[in-house]
N, C-alpha and C. Protein backbone atom coordinates (compact mmCIF):
# COMPACT_ATOMS: atom_id res chain seq x y z
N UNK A 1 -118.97 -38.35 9.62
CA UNK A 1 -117.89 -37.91 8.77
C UNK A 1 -117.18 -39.11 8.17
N UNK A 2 -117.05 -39.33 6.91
CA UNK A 2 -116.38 -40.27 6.23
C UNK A 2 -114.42 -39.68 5.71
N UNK A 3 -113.90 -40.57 6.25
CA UNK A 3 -112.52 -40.31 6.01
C UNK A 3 -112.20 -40.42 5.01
N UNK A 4 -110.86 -40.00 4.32
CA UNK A 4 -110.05 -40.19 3.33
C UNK A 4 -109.45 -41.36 3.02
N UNK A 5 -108.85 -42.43 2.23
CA UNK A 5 -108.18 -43.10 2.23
C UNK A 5 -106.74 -42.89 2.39
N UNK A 6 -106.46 -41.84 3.28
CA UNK A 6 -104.94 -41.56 3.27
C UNK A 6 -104.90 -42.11 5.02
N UNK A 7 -103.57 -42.01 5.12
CA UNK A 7 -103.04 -42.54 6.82
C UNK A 7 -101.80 -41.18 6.90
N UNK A 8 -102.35 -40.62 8.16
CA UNK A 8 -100.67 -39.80 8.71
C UNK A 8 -99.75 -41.09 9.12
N UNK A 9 -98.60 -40.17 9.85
CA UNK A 9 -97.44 -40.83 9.94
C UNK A 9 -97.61 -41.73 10.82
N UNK A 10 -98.55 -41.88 11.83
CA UNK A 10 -98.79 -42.68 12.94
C UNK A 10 -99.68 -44.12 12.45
N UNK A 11 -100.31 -43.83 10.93
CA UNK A 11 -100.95 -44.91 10.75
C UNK A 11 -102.41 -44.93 10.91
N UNK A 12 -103.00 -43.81 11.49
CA UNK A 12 -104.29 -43.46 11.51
C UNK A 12 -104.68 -42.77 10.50
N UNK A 13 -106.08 -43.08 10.31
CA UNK A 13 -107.28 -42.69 9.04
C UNK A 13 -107.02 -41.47 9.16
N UNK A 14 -106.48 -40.57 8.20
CA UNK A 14 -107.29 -38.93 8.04
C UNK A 14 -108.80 -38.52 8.27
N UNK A 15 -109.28 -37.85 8.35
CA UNK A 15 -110.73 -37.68 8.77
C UNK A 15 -110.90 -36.03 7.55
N UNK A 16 -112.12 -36.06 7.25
CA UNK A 16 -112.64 -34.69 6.56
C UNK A 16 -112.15 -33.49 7.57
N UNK A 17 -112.52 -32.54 7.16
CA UNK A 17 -112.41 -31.54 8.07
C UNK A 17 -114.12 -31.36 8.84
N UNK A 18 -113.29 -30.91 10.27
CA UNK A 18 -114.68 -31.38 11.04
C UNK A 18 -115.47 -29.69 10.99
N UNK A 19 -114.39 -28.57 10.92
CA UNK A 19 -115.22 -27.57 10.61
C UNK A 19 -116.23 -27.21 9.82
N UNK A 20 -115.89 -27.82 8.44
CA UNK A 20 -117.04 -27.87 7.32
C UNK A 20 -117.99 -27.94 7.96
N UNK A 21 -118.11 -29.70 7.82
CA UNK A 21 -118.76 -30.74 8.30
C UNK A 21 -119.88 -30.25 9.46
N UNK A 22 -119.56 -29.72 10.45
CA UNK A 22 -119.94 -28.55 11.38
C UNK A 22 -121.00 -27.89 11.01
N UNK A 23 -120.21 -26.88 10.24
CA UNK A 23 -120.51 -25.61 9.53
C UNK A 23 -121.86 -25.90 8.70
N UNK A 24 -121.75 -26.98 7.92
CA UNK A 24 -122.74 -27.22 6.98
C UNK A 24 -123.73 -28.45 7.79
N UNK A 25 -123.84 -28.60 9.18
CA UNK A 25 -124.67 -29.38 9.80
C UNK A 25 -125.64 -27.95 10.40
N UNK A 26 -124.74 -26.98 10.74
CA UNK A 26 -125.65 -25.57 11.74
C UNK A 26 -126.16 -24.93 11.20
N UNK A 27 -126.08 -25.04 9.29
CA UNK A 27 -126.72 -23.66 8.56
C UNK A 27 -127.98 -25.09 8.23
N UNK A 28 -127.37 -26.39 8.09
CA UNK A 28 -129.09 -27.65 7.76
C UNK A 28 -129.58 -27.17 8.98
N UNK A 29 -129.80 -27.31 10.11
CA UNK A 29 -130.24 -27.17 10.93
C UNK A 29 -131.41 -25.96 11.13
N UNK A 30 -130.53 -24.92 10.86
CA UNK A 30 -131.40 -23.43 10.79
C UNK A 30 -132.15 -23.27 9.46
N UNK A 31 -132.07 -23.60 8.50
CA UNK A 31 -132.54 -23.25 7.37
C UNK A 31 -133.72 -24.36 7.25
N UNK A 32 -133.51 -25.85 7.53
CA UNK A 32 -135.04 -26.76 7.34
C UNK A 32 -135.48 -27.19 8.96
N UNK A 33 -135.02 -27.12 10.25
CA UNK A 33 -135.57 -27.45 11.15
C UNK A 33 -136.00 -26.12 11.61
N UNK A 34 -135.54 -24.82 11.80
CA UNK A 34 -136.28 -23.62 12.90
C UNK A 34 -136.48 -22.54 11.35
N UNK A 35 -136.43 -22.89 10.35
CA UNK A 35 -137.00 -22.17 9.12
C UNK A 35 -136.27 -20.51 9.19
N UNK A 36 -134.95 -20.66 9.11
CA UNK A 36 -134.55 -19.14 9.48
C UNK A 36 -133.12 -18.99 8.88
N UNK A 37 -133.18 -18.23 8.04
CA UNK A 37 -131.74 -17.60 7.56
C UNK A 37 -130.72 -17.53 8.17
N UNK A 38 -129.36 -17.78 7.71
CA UNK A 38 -128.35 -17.65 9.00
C UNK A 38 -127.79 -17.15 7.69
N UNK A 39 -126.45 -16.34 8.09
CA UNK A 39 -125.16 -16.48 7.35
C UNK A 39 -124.45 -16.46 8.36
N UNK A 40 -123.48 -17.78 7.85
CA UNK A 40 -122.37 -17.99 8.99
C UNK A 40 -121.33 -18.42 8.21
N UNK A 41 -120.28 -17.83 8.88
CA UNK A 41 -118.64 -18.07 8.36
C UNK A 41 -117.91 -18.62 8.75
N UNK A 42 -116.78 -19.46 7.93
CA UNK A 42 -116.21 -20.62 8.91
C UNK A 42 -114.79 -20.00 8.73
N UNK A 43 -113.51 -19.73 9.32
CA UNK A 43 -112.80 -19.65 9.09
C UNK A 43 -111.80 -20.67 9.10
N UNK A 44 -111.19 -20.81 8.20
CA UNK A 44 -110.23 -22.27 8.60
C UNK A 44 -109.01 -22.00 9.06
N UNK A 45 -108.95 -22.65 10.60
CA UNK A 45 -107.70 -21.81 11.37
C UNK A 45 -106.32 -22.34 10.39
N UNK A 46 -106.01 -23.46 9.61
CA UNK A 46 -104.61 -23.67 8.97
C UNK A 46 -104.28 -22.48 8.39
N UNK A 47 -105.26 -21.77 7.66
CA UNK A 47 -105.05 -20.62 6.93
C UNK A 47 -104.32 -19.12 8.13
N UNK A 48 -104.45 -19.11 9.11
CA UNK A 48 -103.98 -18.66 9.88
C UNK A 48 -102.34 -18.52 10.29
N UNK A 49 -101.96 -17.00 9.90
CA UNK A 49 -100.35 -17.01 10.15
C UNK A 49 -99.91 -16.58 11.33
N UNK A 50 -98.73 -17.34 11.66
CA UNK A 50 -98.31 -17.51 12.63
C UNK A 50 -96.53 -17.58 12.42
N UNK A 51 -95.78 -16.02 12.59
CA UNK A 51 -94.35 -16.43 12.64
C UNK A 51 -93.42 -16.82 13.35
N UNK A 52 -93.69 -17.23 14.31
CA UNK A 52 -92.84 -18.35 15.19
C UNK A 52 -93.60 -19.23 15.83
N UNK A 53 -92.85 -20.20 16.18
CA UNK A 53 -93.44 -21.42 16.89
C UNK A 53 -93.88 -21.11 18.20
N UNK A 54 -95.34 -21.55 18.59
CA UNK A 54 -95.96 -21.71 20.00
C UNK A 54 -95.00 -21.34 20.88
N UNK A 55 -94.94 -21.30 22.19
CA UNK A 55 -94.40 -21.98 23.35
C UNK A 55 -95.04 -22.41 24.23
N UNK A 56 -94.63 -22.88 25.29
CA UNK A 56 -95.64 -23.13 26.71
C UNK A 56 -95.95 -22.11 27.00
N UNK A 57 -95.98 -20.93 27.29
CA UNK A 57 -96.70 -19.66 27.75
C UNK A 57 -98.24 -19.72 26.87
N UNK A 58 -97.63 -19.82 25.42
CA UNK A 58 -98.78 -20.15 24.73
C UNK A 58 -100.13 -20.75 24.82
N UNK A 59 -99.25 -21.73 24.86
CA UNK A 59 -100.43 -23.00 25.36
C UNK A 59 -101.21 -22.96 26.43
N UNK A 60 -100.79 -22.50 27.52
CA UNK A 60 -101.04 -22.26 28.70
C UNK A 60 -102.47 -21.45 28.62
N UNK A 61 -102.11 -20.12 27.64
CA UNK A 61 -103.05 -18.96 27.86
C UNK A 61 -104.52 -19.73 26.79
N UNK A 62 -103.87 -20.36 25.51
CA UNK A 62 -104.95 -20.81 24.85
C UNK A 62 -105.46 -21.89 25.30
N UNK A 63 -105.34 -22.80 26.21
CA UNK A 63 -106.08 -23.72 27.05
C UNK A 63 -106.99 -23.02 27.95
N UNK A 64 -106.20 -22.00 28.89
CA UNK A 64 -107.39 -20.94 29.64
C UNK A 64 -108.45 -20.14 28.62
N UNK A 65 -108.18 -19.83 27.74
CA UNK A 65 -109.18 -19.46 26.92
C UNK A 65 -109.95 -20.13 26.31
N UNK A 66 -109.75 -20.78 25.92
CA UNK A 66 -110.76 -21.92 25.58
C UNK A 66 -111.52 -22.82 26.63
N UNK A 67 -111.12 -23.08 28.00
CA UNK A 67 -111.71 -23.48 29.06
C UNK A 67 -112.65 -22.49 29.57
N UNK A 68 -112.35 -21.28 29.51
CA UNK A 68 -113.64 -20.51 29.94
C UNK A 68 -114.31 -19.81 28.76
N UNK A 69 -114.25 -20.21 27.26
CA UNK A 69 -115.36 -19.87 26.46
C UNK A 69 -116.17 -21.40 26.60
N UNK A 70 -115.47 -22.23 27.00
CA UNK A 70 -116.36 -23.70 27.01
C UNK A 70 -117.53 -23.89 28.26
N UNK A 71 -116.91 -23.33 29.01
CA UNK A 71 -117.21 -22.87 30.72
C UNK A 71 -119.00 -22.07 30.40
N UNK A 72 -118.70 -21.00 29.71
CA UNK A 72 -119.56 -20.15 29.06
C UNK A 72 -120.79 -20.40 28.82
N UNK A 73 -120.09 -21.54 27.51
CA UNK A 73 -121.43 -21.60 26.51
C UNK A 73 -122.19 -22.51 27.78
N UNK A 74 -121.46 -23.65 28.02
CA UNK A 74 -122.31 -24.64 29.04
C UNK A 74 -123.16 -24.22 29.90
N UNK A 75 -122.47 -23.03 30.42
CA UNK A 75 -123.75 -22.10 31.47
C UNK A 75 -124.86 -21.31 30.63
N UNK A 76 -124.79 -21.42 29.29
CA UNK A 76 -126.04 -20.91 28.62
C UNK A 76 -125.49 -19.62 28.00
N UNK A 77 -124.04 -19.08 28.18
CA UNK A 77 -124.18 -17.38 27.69
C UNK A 77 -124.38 -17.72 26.13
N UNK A 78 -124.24 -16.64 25.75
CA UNK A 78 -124.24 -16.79 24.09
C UNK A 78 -123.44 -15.36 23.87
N UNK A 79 -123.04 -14.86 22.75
CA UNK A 79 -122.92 -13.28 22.02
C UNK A 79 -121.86 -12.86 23.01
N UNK A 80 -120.47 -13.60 22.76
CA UNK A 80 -119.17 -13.34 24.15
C UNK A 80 -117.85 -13.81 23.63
N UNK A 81 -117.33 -13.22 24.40
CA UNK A 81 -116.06 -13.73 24.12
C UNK A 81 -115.14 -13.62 25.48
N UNK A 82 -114.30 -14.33 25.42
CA UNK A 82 -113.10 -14.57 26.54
C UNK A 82 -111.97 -13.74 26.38
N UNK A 83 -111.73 -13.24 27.48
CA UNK A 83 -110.38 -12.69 27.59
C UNK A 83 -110.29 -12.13 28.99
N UNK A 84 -108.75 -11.58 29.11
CA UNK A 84 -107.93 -11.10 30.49
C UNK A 84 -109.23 -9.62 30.80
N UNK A 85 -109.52 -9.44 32.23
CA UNK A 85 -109.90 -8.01 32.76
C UNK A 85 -109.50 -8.11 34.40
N UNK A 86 -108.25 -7.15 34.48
CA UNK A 86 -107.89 -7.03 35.96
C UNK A 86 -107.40 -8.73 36.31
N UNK A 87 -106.13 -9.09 35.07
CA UNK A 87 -105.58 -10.40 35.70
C UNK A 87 -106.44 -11.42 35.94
N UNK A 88 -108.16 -11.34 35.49
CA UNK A 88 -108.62 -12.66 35.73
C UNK A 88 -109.64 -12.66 34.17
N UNK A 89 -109.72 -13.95 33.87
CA UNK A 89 -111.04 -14.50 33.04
C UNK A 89 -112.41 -13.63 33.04
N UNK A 90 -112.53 -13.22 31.99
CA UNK A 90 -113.81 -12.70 31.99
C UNK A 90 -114.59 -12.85 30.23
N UNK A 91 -115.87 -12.95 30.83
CA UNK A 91 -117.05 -12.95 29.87
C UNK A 91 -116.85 -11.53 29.64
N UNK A 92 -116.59 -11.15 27.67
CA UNK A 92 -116.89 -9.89 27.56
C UNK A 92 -118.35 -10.20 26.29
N UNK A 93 -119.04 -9.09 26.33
CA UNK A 93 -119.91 -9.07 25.27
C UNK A 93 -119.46 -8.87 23.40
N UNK A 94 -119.70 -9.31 22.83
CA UNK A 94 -119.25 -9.09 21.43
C UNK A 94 -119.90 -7.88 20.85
N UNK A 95 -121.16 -7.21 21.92
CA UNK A 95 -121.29 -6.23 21.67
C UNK A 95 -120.53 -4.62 22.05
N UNK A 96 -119.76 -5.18 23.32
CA UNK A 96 -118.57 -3.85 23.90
C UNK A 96 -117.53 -4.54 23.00
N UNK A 97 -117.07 -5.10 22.58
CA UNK A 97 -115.99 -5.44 22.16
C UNK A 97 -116.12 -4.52 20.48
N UNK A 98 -117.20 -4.73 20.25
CA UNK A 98 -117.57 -4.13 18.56
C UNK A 98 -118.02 -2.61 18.40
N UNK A 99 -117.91 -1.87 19.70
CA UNK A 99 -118.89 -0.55 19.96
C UNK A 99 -118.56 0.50 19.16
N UNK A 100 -116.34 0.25 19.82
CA UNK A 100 -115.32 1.11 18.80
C UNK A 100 -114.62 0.80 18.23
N UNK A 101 -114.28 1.03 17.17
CA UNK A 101 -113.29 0.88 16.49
C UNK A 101 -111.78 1.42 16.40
N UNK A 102 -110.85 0.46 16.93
CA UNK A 102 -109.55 1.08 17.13
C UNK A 102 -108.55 0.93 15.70
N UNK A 103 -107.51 2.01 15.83
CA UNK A 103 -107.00 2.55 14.56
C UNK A 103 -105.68 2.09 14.79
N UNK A 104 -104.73 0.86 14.13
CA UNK A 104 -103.20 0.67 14.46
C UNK A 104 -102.34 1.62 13.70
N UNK A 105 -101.51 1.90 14.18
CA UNK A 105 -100.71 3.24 13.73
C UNK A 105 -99.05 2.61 14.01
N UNK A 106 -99.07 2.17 12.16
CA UNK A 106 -98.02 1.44 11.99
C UNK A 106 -96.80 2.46 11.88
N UNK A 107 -96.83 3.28 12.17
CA UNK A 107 -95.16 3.66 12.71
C UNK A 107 -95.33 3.54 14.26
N UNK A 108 -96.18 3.35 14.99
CA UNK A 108 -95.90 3.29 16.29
C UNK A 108 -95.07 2.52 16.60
N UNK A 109 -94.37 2.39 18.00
CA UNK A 109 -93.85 1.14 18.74
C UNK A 109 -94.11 0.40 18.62
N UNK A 110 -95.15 0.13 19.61
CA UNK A 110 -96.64 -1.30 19.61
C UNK A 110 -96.17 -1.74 18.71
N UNK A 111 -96.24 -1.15 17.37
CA UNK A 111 -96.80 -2.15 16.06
C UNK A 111 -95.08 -2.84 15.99
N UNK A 112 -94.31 -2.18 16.11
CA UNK A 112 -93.01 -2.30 15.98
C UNK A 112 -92.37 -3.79 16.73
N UNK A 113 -93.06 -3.59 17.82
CA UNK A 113 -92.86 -4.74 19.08
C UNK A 113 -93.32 -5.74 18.50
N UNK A 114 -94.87 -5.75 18.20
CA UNK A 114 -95.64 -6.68 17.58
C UNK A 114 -94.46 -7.46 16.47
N UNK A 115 -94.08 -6.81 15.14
CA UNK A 115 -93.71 -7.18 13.84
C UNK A 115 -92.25 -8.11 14.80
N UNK A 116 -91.57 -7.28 15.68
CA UNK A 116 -89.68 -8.08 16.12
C UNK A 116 -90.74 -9.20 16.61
N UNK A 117 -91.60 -9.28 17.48
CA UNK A 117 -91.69 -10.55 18.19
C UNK A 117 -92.44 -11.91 17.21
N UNK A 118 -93.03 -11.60 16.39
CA UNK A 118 -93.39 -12.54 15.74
C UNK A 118 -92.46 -12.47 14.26
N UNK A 119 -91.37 -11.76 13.73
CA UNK A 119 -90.51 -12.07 12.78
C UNK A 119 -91.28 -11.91 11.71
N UNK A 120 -91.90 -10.54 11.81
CA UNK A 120 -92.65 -10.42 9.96
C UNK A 120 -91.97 -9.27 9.64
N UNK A 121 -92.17 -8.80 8.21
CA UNK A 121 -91.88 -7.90 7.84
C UNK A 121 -92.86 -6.58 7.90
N UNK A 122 -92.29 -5.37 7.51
CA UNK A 122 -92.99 -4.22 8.27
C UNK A 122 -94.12 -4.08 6.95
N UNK A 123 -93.66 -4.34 6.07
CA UNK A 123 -94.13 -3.84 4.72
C UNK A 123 -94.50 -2.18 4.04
N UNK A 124 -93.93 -1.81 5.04
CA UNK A 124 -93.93 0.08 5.04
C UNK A 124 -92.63 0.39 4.19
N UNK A 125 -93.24 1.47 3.54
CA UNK A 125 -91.97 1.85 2.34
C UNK A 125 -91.57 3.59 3.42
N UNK A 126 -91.27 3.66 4.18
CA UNK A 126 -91.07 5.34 4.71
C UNK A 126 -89.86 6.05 3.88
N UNK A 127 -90.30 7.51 3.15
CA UNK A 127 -90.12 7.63 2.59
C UNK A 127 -89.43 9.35 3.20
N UNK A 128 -87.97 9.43 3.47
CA UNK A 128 -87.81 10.37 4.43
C UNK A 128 -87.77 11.90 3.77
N UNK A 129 -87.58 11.73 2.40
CA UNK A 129 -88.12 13.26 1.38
C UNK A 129 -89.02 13.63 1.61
N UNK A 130 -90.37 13.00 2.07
CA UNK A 130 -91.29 13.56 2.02
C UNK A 130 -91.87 13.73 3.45
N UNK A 131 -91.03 13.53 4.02
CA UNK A 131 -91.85 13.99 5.40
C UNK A 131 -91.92 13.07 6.22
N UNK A 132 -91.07 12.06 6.02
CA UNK A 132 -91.55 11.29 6.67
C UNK A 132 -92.63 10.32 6.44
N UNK A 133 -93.23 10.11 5.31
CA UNK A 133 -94.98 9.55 5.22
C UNK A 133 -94.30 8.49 5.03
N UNK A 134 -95.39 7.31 5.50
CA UNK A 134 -95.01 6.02 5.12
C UNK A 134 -95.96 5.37 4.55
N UNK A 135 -95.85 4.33 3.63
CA UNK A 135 -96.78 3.84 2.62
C UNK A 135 -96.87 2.41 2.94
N UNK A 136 -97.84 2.10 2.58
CA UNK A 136 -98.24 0.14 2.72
C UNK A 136 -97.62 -0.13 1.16
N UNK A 137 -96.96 -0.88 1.47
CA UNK A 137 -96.79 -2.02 0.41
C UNK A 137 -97.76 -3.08 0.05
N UNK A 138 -98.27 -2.74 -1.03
CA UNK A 138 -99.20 -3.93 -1.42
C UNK A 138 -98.65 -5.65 -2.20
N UNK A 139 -97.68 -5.20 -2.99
CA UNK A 139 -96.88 -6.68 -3.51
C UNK A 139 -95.70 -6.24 -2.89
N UNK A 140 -94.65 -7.24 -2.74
CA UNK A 140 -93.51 -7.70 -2.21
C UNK A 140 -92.67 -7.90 -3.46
């Protein structure tokens, strides 16, 4: 990876982004060394919203998660993902995880809890003439 000519505040080289960089080393890889189609997607976590700041609880849980998807791959799993079952770490399949499809039902609570704790807006227009129905807001 060849850097930028810029420096952060500390005085160190910027670097490319290593996801690309990644990204476009695993699709060379599959496409002229094992001769095989991939489509693969990179998401770029900056693009990722987030309305309040971390905390240590945070950190805590995304270090354990990431220690046992790392844990994982090293033992060979593949097609998984990490998360809580019965208070401990567990390997789930990306295939139970994808089987059903769950429906959020934005007048619920849940969703309600969700929106106060991270400080977003609801974007629901409820509209009490009519019954009660509530509508998504598409522009702001």
């Amino acid at each position: 990876m060849h850097g930028i000519d810029e420096k952060d505040a500390y005085g160190n080289r910027l670097l490319l982004d290593v996801g690309l960089w990644l990204t476009q080393n695993i699709k060379d890889h599959f496409t002229k060394e094992r001769k095989m189609a991939i489509n693969m997607k990179y998401i770029d976590p900056t693009y990722m919203i987030r309305a309040i700041q971390s905390n240590a609880s945070d950190n805590i849980y995304c270090t354990l998660l990431a220690q046992s998807a790392v844990h994982g791959a090293m033992a060979g799993y593949t097609g998984f993902t990490v998360g809580p079952v019965n208070s401990r770490h567990a390997y789930i399949l990306i295939s139970h995880v994808t089987e059903t499809q769950n429906t959020v039902k934005l007048t619920d609570r849940m969703w309600a809890r969700l929106l106060a704790s991270t400080n977003q807006p609801s974007f629901l227009n409820c509209d009490e003439s009519k019954g009660g129905k509530c509508v998504k807001i598409l522009s702001t």
